[in-house]
N, C-alpha and C. Protein backbone atom coordinates (compact mmCIF):
# COMPACT_ATOMS: atom_id res chain seq x y z
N UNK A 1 -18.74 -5.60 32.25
CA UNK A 1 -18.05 -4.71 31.34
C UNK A 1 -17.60 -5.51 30.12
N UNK A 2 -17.70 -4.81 29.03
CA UNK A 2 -17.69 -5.58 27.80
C UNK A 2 -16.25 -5.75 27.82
N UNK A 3 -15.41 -6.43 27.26
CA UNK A 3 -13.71 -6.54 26.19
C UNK A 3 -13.63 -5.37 25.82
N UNK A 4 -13.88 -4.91 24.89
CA UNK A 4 -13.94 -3.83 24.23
C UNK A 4 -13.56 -2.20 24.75
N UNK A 5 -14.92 -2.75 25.59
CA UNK A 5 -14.39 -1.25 26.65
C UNK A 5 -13.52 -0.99 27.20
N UNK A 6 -13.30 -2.50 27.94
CA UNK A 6 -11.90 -2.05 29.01
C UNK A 6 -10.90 -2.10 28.00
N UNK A 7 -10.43 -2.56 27.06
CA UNK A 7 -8.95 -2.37 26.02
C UNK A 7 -9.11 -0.97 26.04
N UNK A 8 -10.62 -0.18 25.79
CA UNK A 8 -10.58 1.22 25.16
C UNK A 8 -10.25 1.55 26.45
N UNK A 9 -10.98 1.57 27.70
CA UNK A 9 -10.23 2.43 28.98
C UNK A 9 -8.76 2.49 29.34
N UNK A 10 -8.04 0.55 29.03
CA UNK A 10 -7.01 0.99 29.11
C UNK A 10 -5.56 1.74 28.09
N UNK A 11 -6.18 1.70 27.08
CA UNK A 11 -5.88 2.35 25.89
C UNK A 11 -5.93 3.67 26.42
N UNK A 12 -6.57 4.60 26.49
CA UNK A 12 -6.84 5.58 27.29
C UNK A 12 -6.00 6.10 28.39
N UNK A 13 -5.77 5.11 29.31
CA UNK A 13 -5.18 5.23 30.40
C UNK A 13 -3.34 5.10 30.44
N UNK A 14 -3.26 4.61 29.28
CA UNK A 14 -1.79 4.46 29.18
C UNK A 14 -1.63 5.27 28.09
N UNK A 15 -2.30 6.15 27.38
CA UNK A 15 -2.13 7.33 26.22
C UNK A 15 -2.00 8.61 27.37
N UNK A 16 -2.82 8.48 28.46
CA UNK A 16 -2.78 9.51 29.37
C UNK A 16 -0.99 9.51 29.95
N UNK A 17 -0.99 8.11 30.61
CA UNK A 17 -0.12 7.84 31.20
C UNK A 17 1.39 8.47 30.36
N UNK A 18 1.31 8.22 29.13
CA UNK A 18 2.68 8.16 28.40
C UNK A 18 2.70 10.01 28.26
N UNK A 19 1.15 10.45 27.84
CA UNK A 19 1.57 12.22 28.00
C UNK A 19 1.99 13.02 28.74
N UNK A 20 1.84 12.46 30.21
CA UNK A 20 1.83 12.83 31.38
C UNK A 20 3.86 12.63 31.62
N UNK A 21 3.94 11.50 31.39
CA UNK A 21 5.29 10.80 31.11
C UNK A 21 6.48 11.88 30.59
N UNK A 22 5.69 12.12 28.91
CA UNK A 22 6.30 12.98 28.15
C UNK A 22 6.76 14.19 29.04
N UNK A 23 5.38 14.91 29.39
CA UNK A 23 5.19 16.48 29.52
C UNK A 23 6.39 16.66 31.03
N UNK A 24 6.35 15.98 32.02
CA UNK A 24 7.59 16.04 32.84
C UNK A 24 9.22 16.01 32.28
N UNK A 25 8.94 14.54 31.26
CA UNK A 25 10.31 14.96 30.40
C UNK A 25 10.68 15.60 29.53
N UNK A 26 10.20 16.58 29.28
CA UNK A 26 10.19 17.86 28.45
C UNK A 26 10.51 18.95 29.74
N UNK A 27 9.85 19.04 30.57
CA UNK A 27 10.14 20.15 31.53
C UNK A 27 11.46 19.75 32.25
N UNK A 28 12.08 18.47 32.32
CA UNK A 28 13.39 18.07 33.19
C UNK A 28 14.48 18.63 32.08
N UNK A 29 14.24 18.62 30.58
CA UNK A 29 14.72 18.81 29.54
C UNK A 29 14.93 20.10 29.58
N UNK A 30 14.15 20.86 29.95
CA UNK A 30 14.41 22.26 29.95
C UNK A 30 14.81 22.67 30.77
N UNK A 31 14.36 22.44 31.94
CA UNK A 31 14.96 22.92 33.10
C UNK A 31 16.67 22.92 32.96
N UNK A 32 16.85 21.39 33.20
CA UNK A 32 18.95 21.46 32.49
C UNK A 32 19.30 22.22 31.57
N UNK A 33 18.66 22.69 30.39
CA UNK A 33 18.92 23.24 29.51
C UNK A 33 19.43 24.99 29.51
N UNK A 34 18.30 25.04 30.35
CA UNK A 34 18.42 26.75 30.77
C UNK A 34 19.59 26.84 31.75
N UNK A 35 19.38 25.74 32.61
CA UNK A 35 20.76 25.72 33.53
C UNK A 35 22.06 26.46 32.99
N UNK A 36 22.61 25.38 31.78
CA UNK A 36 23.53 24.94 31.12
C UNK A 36 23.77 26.80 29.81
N UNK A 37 22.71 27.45 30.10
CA UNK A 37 22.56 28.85 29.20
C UNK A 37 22.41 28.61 27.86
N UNK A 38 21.10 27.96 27.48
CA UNK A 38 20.08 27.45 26.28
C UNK A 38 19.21 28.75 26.28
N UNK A 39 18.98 29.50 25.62
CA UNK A 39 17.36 30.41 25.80
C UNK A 39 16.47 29.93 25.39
N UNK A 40 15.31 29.90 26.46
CA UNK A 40 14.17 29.57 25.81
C UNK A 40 13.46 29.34 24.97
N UNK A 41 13.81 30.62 24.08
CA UNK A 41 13.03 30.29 22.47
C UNK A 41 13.83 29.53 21.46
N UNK A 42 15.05 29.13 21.63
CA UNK A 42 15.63 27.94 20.94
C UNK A 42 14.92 26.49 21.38
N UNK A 43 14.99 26.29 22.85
CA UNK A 43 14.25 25.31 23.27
C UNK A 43 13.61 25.31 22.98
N UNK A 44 12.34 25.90 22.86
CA UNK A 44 10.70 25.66 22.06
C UNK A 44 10.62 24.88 21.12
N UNK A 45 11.72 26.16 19.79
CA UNK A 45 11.99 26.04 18.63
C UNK A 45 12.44 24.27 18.31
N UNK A 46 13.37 23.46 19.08
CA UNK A 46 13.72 22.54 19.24
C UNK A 46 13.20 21.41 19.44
N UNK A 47 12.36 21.68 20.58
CA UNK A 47 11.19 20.76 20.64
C UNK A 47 9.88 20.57 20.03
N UNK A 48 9.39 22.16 19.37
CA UNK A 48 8.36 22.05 18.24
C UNK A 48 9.15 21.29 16.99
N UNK A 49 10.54 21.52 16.69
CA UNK A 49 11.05 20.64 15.02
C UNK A 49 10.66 19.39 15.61
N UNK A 50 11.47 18.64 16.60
CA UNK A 50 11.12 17.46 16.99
C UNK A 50 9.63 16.73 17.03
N UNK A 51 9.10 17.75 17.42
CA UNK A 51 7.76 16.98 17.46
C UNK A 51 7.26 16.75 16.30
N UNK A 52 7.64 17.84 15.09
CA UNK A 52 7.17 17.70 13.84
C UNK A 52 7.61 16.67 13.16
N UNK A 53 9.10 16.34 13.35
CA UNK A 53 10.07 14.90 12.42
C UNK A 53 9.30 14.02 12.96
N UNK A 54 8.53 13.71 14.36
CA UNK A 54 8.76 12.53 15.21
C UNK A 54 7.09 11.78 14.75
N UNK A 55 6.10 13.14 14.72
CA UNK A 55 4.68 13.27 14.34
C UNK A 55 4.14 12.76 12.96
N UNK A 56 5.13 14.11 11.89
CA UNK A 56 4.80 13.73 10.79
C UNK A 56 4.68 12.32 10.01
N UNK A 57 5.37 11.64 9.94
CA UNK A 57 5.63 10.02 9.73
C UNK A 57 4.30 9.57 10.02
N UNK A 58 3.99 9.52 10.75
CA UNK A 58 2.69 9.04 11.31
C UNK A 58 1.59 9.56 10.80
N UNK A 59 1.72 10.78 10.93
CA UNK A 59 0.27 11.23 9.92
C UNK A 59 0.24 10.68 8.73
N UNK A 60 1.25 10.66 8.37
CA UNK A 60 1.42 10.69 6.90
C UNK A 60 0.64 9.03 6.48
N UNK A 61 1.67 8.03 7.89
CA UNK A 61 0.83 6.55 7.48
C UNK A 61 -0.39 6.70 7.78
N UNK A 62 -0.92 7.24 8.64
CA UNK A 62 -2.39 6.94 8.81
C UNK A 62 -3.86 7.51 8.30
N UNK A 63 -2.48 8.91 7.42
CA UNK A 63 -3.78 9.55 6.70
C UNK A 63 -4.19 8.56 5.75
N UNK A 64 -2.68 7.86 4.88
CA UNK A 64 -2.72 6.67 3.73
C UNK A 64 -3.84 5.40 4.11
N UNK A 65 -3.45 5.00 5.36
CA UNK A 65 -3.99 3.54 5.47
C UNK A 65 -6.08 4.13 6.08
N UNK A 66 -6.27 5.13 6.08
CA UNK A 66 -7.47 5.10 6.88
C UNK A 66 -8.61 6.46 5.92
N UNK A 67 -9.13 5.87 5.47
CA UNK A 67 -10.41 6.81 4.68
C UNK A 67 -11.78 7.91 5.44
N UNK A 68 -11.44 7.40 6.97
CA UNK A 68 -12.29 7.76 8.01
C UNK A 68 -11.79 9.36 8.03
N UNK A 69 -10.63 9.85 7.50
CA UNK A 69 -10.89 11.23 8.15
C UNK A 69 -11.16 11.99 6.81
N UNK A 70 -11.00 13.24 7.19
CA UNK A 70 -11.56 14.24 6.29
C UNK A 70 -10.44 14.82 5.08
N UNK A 71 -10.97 15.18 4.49
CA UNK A 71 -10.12 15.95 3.47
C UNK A 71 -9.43 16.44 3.91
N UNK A 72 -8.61 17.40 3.47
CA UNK A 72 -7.47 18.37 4.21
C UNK A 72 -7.84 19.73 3.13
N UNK A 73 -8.45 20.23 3.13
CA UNK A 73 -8.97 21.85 2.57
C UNK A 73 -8.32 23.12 3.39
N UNK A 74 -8.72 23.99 3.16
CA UNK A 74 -8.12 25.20 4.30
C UNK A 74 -8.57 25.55 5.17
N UNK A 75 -9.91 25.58 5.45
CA UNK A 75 -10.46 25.67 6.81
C UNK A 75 -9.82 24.79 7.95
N UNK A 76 -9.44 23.59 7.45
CA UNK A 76 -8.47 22.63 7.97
C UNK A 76 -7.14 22.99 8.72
N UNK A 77 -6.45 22.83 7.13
CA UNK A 77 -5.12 23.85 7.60
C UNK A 77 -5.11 25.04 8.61
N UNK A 78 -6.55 25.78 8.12
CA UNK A 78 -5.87 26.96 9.46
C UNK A 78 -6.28 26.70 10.22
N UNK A 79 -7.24 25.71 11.07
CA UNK A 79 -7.64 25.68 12.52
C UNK A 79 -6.26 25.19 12.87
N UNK A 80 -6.14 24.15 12.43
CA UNK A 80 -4.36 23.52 12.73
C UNK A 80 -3.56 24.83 13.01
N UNK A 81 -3.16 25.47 12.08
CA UNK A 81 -1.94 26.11 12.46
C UNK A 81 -2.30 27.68 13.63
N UNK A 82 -3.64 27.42 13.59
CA UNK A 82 -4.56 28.35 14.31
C UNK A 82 -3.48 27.87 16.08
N UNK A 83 -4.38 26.51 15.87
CA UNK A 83 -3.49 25.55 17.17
C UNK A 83 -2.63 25.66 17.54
N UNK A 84 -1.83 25.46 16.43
CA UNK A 84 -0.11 25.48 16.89
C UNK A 84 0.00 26.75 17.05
N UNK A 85 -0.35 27.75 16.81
CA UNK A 85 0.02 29.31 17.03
C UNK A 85 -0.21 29.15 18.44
N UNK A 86 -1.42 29.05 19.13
CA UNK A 86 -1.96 29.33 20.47
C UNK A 86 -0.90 28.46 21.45
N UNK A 87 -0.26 27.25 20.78
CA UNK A 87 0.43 25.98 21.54
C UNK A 87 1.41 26.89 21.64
N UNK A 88 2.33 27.19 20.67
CA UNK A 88 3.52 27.76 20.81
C UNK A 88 3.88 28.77 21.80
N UNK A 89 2.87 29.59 21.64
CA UNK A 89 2.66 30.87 22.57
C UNK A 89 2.53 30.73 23.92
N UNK A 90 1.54 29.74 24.21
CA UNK A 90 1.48 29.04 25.56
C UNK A 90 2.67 28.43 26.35
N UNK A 91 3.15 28.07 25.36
CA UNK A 91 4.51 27.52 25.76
C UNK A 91 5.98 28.56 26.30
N UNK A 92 5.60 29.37 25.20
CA UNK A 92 6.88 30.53 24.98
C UNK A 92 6.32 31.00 26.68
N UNK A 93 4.90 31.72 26.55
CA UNK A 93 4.56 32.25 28.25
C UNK A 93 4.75 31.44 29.37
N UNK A 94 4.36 29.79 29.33
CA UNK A 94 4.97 29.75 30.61
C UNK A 94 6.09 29.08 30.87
N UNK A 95 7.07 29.01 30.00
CA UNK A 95 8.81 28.88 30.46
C UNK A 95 9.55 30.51 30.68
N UNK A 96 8.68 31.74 30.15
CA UNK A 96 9.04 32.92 30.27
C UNK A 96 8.99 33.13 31.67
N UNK A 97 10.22 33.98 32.59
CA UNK A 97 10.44 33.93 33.91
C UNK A 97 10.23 35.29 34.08
């Protein structure tokens, strides 16, 4: 097995690892939350801003430092927010009881 590969498998494996990480602490997050009489769609709302402050930064450096991706046109934009529509929704349905 080349160097290369295995950095990329374990690269991989600890990007898995850390989502997997996340996605429980987001649900322990909510779970207390609702406890405590949070409604749901604030929580969403809360954790979609967050993800956006926490995300954006990052796009922003790597759109700068890297020429490899694509333009940003509108076909662009709306598959994106196409995404986040379907994410959100998914989300809203299954914390809905």
């Amino acid at each position: 097995m080349d160097r290369g590969d295995l950095w990329q498998e374990i690269l991989l494996f600890a990007a898995t690892v850390s989502l997997e990480s996340a996605n429980v602490g987001v649900n322990v997050i909510y779970k207390a939350a609702t406890l405590k009489g949070m409604s749901y769609y604030v929580f969403i709302f809360y954790s979609y801003a967050i993800g956006t402050l926490v995300l954006l930064p990052v796009a922003l450096f790597f759109r700068r430092t890297s020429r490899l991706l694509p333009s940003i046109k509108f076909p662009l934009i709306s598959r994106i927010c196409f995404l986040g529509l379907i994410g959100c929704l998914a989300r809203i349905f299954s914390y809905k009881e």
